[in-house]
Each structure stands twice: as structure tokens, then as C-alpha cells.
N, C-alpha and C. Protein backbone atom coordinates (compact mmCIF):
# COMPACT_ATOMS: atom_id res chain seq x y z
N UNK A 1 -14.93 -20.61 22.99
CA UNK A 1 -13.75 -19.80 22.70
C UNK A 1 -12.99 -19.61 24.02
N UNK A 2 -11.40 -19.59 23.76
CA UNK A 2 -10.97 -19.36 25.07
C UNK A 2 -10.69 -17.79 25.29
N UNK A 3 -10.58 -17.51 26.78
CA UNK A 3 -9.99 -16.29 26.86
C UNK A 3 -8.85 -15.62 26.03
N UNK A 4 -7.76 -16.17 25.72
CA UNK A 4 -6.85 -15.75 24.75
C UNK A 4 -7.56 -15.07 23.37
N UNK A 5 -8.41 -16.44 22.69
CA UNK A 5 -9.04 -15.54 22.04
C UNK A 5 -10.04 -14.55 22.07
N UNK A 6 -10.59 -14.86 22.78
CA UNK A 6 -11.56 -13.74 23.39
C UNK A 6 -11.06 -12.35 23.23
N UNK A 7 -10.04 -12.15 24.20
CA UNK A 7 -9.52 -11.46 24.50
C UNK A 7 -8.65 -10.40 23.29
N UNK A 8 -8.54 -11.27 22.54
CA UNK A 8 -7.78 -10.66 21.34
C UNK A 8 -8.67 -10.21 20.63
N UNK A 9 -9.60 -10.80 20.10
CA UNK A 9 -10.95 -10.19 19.42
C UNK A 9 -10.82 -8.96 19.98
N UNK A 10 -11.57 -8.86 21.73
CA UNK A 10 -11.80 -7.52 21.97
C UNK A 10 -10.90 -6.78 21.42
N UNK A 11 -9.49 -6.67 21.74
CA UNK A 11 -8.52 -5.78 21.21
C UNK A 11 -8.57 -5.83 19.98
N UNK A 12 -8.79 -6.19 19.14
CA UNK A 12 -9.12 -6.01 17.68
C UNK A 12 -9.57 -4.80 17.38
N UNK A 13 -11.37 -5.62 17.76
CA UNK A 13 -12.21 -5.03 17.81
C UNK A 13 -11.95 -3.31 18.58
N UNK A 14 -11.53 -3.21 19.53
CA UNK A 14 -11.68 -2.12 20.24
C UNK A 14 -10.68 -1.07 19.64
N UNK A 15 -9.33 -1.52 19.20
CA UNK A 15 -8.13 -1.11 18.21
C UNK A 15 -8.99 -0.08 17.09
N UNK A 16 -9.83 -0.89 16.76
CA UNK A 16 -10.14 -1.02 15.11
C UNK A 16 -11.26 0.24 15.42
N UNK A 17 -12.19 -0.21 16.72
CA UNK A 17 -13.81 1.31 16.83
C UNK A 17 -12.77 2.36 17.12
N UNK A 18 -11.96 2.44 17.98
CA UNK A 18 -11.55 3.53 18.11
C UNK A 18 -11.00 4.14 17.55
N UNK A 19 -9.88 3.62 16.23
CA UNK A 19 -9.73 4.44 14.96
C UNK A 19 -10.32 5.21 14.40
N UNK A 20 -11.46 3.61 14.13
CA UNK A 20 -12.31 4.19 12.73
C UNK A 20 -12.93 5.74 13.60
N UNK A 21 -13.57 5.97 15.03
CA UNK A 21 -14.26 6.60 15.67
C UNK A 21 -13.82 8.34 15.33
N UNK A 22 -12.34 7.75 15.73
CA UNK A 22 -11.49 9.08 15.45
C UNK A 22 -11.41 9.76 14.46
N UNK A 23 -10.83 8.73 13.45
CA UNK A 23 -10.82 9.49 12.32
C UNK A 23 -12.32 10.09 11.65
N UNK A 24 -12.80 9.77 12.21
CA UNK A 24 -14.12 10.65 11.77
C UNK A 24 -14.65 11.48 12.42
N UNK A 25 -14.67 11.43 13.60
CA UNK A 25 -14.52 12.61 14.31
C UNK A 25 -13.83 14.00 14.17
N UNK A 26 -12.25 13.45 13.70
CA UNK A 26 -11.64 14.41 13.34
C UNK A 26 -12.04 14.82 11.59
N UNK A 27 -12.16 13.97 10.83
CA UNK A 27 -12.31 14.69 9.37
C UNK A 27 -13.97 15.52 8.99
N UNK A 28 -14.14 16.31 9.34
CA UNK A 28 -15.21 16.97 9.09
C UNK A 28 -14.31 18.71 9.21
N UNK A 29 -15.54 19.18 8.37
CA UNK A 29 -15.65 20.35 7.58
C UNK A 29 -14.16 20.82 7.25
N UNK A 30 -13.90 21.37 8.02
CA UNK A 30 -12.24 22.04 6.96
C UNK A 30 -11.07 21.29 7.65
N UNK A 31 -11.39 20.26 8.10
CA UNK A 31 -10.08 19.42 8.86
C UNK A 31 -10.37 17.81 7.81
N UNK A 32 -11.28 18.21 7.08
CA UNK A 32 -11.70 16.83 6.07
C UNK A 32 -10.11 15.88 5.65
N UNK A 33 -9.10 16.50 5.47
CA UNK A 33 -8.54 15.66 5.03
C UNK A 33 -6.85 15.66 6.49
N UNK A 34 -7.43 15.59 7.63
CA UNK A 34 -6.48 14.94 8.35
C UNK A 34 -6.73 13.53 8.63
N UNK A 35 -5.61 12.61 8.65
CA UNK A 35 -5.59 11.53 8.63
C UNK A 35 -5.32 11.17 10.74
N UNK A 36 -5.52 9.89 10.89
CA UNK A 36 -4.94 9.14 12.20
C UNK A 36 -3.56 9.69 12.41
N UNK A 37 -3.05 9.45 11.65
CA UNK A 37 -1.45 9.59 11.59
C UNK A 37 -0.73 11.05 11.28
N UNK A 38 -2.02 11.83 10.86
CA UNK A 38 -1.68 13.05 10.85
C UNK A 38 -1.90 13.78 12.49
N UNK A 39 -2.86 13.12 12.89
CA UNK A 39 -2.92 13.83 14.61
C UNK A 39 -2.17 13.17 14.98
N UNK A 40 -1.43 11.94 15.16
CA UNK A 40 -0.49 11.42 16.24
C UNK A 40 0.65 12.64 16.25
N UNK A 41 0.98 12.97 15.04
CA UNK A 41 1.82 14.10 14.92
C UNK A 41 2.01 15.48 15.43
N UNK A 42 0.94 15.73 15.38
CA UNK A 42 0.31 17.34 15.76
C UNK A 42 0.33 16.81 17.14
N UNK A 43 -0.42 15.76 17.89
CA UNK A 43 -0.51 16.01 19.08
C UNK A 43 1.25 15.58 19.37
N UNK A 44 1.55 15.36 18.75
CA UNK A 44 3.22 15.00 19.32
C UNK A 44 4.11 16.09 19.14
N UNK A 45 3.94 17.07 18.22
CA UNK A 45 4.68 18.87 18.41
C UNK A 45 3.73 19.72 19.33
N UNK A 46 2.51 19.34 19.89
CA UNK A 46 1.59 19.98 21.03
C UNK A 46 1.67 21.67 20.72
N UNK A 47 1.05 22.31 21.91
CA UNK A 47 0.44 23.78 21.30
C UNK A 47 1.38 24.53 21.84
N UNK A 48 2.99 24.07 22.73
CA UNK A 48 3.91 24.75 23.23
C UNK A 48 4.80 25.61 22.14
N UNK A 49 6.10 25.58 22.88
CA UNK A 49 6.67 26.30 22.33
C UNK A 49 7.57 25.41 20.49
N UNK A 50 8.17 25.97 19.76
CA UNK A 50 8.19 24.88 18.17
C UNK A 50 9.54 23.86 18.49
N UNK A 51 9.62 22.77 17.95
CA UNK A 51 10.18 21.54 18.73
C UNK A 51 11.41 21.36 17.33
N UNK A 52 11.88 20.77 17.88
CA UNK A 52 13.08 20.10 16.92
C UNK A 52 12.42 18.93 16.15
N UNK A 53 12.95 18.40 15.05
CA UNK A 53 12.08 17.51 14.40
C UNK A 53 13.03 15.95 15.44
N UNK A 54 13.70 16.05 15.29
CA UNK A 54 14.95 14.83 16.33
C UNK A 54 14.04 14.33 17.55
N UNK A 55 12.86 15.51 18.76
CA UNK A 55 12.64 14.86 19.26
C UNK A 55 10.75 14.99 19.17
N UNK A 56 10.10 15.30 17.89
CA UNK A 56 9.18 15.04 18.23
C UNK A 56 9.35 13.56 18.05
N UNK A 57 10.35 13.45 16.58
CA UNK A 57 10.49 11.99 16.05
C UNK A 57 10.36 10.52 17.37
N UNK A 58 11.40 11.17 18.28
CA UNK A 58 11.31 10.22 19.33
C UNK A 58 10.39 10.25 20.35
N UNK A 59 9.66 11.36 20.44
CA UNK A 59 8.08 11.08 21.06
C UNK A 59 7.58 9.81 20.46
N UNK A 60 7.54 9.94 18.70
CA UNK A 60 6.57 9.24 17.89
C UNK A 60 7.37 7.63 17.86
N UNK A 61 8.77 7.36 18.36
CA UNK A 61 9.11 6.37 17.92
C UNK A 61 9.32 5.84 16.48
N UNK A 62 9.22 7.27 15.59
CA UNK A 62 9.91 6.83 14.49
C UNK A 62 11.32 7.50 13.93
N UNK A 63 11.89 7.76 12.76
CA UNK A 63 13.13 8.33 12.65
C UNK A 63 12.40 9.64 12.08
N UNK A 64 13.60 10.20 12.07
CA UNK A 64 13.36 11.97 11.62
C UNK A 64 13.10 11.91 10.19
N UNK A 65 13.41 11.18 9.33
CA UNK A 65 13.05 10.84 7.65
C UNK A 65 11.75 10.40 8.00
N UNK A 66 11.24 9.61 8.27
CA UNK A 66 9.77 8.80 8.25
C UNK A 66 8.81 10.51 9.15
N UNK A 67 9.26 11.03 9.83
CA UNK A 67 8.53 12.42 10.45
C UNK A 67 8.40 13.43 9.12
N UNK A 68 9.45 13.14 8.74
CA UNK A 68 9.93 14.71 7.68
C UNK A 68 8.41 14.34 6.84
N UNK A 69 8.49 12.68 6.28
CA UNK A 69 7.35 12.80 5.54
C UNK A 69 6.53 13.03 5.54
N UNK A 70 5.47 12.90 6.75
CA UNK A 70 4.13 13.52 7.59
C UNK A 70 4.56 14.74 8.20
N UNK A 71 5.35 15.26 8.22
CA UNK A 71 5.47 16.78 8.18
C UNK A 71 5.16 17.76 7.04
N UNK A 72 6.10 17.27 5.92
CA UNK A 72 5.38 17.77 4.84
C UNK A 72 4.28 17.43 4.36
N UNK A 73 3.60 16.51 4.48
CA UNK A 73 2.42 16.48 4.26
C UNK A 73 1.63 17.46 5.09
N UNK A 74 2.09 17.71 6.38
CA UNK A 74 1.00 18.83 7.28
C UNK A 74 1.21 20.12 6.72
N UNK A 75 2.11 19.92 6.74
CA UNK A 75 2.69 21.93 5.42
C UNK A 75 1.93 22.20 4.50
N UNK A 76 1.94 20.77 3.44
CA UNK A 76 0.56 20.89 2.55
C UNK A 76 -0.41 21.41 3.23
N UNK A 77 -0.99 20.84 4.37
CA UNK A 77 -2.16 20.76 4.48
C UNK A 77 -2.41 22.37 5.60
N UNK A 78 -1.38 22.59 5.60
CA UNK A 78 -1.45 23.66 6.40
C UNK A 78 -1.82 23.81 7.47
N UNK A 79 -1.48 22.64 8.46
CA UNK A 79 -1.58 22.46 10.04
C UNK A 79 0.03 22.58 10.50
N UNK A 80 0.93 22.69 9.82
CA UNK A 80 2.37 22.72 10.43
C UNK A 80 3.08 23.37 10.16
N UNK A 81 4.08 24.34 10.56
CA UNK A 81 4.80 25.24 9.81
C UNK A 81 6.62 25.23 10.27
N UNK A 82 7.10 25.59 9.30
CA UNK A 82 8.57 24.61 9.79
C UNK A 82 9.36 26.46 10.22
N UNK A 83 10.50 26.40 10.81
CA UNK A 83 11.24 27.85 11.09
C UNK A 83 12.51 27.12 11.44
N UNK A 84 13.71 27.89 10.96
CA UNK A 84 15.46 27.74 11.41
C UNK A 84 15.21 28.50 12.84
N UNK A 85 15.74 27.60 13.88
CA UNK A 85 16.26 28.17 15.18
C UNK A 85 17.34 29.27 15.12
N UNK A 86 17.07 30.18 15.62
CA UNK A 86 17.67 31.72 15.89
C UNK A 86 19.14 31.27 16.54
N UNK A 87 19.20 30.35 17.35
CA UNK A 87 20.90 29.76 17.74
C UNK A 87 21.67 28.94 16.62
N UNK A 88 21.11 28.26 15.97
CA UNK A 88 21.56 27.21 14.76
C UNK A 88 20.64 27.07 14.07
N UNK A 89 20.88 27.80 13.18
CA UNK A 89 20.67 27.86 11.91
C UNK A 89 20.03 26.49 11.13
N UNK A 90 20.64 25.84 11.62
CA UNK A 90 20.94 24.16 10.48
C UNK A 90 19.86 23.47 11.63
N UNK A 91 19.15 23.73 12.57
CA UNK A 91 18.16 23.25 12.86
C UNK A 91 16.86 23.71 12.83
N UNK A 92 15.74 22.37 12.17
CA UNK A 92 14.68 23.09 11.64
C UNK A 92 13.92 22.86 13.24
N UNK A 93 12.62 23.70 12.88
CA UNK A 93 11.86 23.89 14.73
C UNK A 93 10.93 23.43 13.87
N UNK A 94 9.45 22.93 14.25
CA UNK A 94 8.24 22.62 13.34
C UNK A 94 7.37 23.15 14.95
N UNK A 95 6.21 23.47 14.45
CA UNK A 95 5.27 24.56 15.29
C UNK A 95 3.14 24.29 14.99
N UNK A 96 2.70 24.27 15.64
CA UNK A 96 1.47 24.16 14.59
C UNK A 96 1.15 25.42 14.07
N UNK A 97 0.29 25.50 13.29
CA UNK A 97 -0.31 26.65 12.79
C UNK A 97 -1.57 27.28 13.21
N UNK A 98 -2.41 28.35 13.45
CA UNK A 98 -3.57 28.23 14.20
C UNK A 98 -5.18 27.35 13.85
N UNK A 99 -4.90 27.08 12.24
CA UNK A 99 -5.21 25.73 11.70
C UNK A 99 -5.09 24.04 12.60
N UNK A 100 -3.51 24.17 12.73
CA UNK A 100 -2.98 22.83 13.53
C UNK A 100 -3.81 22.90 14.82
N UNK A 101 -3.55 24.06 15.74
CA UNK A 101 -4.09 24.25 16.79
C UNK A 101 -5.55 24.21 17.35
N UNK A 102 -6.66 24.83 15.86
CA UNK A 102 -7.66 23.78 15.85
C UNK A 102 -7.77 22.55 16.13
N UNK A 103 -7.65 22.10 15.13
CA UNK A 103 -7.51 20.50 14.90
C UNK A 103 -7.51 19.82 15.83
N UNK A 104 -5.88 20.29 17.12
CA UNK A 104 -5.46 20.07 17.94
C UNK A 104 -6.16 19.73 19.42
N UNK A 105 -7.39 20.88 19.62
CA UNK A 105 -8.20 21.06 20.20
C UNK A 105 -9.72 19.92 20.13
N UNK A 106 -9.34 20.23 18.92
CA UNK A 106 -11.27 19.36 18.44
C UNK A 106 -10.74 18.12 18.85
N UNK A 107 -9.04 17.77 18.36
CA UNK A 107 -8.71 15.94 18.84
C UNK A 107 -8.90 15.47 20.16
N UNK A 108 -8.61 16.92 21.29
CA UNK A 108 -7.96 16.49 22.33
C UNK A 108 -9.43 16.16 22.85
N UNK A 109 -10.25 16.99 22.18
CA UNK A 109 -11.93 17.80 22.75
C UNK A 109 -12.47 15.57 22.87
N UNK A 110 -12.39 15.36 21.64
CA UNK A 110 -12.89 13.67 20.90
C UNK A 110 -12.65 13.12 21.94
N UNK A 111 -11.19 12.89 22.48
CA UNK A 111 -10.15 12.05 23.57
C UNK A 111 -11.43 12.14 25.01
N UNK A 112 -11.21 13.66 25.11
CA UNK A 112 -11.96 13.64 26.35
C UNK A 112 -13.64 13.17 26.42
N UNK A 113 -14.12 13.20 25.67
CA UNK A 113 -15.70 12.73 25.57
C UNK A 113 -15.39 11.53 25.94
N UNK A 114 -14.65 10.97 24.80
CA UNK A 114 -14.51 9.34 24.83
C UNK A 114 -14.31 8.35 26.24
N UNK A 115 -13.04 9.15 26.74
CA UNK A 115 -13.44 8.71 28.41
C UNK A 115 -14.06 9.03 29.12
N UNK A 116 -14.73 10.50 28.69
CA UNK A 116 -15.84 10.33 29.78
C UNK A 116 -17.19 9.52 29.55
N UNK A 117 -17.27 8.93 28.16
CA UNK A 117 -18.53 8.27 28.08
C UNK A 117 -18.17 7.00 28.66
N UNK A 118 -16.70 6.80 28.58
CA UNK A 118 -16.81 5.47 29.33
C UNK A 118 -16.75 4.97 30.52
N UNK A 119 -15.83 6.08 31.25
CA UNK A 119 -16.15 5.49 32.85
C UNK A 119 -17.41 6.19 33.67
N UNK A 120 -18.14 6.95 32.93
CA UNK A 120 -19.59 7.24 33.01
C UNK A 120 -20.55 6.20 33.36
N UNK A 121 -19.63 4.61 33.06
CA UNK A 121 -20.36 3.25 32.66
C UNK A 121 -20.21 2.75 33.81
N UNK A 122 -19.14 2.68 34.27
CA UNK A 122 -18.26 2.80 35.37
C UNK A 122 -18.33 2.65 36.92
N UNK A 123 -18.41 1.77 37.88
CA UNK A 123 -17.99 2.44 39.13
C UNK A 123 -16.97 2.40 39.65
N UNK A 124 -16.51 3.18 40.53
CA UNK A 124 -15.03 3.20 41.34
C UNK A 124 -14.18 2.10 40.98
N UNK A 125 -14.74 1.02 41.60
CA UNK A 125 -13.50 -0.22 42.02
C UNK A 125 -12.88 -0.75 40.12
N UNK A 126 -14.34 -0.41 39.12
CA UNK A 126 -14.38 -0.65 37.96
C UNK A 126 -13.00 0.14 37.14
N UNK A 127 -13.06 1.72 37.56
CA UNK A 127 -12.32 2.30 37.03
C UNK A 127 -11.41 2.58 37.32
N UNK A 128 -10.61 2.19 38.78
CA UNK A 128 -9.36 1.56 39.10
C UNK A 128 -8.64 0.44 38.45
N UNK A 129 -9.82 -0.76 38.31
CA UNK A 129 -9.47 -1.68 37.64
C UNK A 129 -9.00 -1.58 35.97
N UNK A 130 -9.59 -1.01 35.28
CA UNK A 130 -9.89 -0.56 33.88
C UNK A 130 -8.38 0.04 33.80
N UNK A 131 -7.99 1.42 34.73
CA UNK A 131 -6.87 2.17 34.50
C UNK A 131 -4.95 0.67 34.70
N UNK A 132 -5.58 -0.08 35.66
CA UNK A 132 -4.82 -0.74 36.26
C UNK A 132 -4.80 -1.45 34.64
N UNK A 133 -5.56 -2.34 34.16
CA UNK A 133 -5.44 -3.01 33.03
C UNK A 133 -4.79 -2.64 31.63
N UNK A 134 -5.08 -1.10 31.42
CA UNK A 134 -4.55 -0.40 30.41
C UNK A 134 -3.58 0.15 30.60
N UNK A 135 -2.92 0.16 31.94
CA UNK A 135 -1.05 0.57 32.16
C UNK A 135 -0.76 -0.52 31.95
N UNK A 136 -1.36 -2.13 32.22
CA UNK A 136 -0.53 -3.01 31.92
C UNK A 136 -0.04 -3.26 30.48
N UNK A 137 -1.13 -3.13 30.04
CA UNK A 137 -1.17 -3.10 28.37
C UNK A 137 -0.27 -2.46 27.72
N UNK A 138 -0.40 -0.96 28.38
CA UNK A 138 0.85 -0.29 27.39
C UNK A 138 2.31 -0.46 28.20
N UNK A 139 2.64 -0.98 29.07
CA UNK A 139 3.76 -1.43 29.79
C UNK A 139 4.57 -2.39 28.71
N UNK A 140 3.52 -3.08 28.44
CA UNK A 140 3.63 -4.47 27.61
C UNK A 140 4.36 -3.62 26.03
N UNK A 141 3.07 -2.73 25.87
CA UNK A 141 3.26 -2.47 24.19
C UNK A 141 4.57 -1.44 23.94
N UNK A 142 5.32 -0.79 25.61
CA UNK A 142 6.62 -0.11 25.51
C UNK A 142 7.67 -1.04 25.49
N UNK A 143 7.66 -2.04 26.46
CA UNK A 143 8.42 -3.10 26.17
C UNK A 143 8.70 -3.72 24.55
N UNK A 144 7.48 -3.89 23.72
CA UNK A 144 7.48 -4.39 22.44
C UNK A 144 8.32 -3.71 21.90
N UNK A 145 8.26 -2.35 21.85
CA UNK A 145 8.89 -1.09 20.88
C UNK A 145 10.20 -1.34 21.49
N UNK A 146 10.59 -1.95 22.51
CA UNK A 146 12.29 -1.75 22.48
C UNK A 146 13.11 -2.78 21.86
């Protein structure tokens, strides 16, 4: 096999554990039914102050219709809560809930294990290298999105 493919496997492969990893991590006991795509969200309105839907949208790189929909779905689910801004009216703010803010925590809690089990593996010159490889990567994958 050549490196190309090689290489792509891994990213597959590595794409694919770290999903599946997550999402199970995150769906247990009363967070059972948040999805992947439900934390990209939450962690993209964060535990600050409540955001405009216009720019979590463009955190997420999608439009404010494709947000609205996984927004209301978090309303359902009662990790998100929407409020009219006190200056304009006609803009909605979205906020987590102390539900969301769980969630929020246990995701970020997952994130951090995860690297630390891995450059735990790790030495120095390794995890220079590793960080150096995965800015290239997403350099690459910001470029794609434009």
C-alpha cells in the first residue's frame, strides 16, 4: 500500500474512533439523547455571555436556517434557550441552559482526557511534531471550506 493510501485509511479510521468515541461519551444518563452535531453547537454558543444566531452560524460555517434547525432541536431538548435582545427587539440571542452547560462541561471534560491520553504516548520532539501536522491539516481543511 502506498502512503497516500495509508494515510487516508488512518484519517478515516481516526475521523470515524473519534466520533463514534464522542458520541458516547457524551450520550449517557440524562444527556442520552445529544447528538455530534448537537455539541458542535453548544460548544459554538460556549458558556459566555447569549450570542446572535448570525454569528454562532458563522463559527459553525453553516447558514442561520440550517442553525435555526439544531437550535430547535436543543430547545426540545432543553440544552438551549432562545431571548429578544433588550436593544433590538427583532434579534434573537440563543444562551445555554444550566442543562446545556452540563453537557458543555462533560464535552469539554472528554476533549481534555483525550489529549491527554495521547501525548501521554508522546515525547517532546513527538508532540511538536503531531501539533505541527494537525495545523497543517486543518490549514488545508479551512482552505477547503472557502
Amino acid at each position: 500500500m502506498d502512503i497516500n493510501a495509508a494515510l487516508n485509511e488512518v484519517f478515516v479510521k481516526v475521523f470515524k474512533n473519534i466520533t463514534g468515541i464522542e458520541e458516547r461519551a457524551i450520550r449517557t444518563g440524562e444527556y442520552h439523547n445529544a447528538t455530534a452535531n448537537d455539541m458542535h453547537v453548544i460548544e459554538a454558543i460556549g458558556m459566555g455571555n447569549p450570542k446572535n444566531m448570525s454569528s454562532v452560524a458563522k463559527v459553525l460555517s453553516v447558514t442561520t436556517g440550517t442553525l435555526t434547525i439544531s437550535v430547535n432541536s436543543l430547545v426540545k431538548k432543553g440544552f438551549v434557550e432562545r431571548t429578544r435582545s433588550e436593544q433590538d427587539r427583532r434579534v434573537v440571542l440563543i444562551s445555554l441552559t444550566d442543562k446545556g452547560k452540563q453537557v458543555y462541561r462533560k464535552h469539554r471534560g472528554f476533549h481534555e482526557e483525550l489529549v491527554e491520553s495521547i501525548v501521554n504516548r508522546l515525547d517532546d520532539d513527538e508532540k511538536i511534531l503531531l501539533e505541527k501536522v494537525l495545523s497543517n491539516l486543518n490549514q488545508y481543511f479551512k482552505e477547503m471550506q472557502k
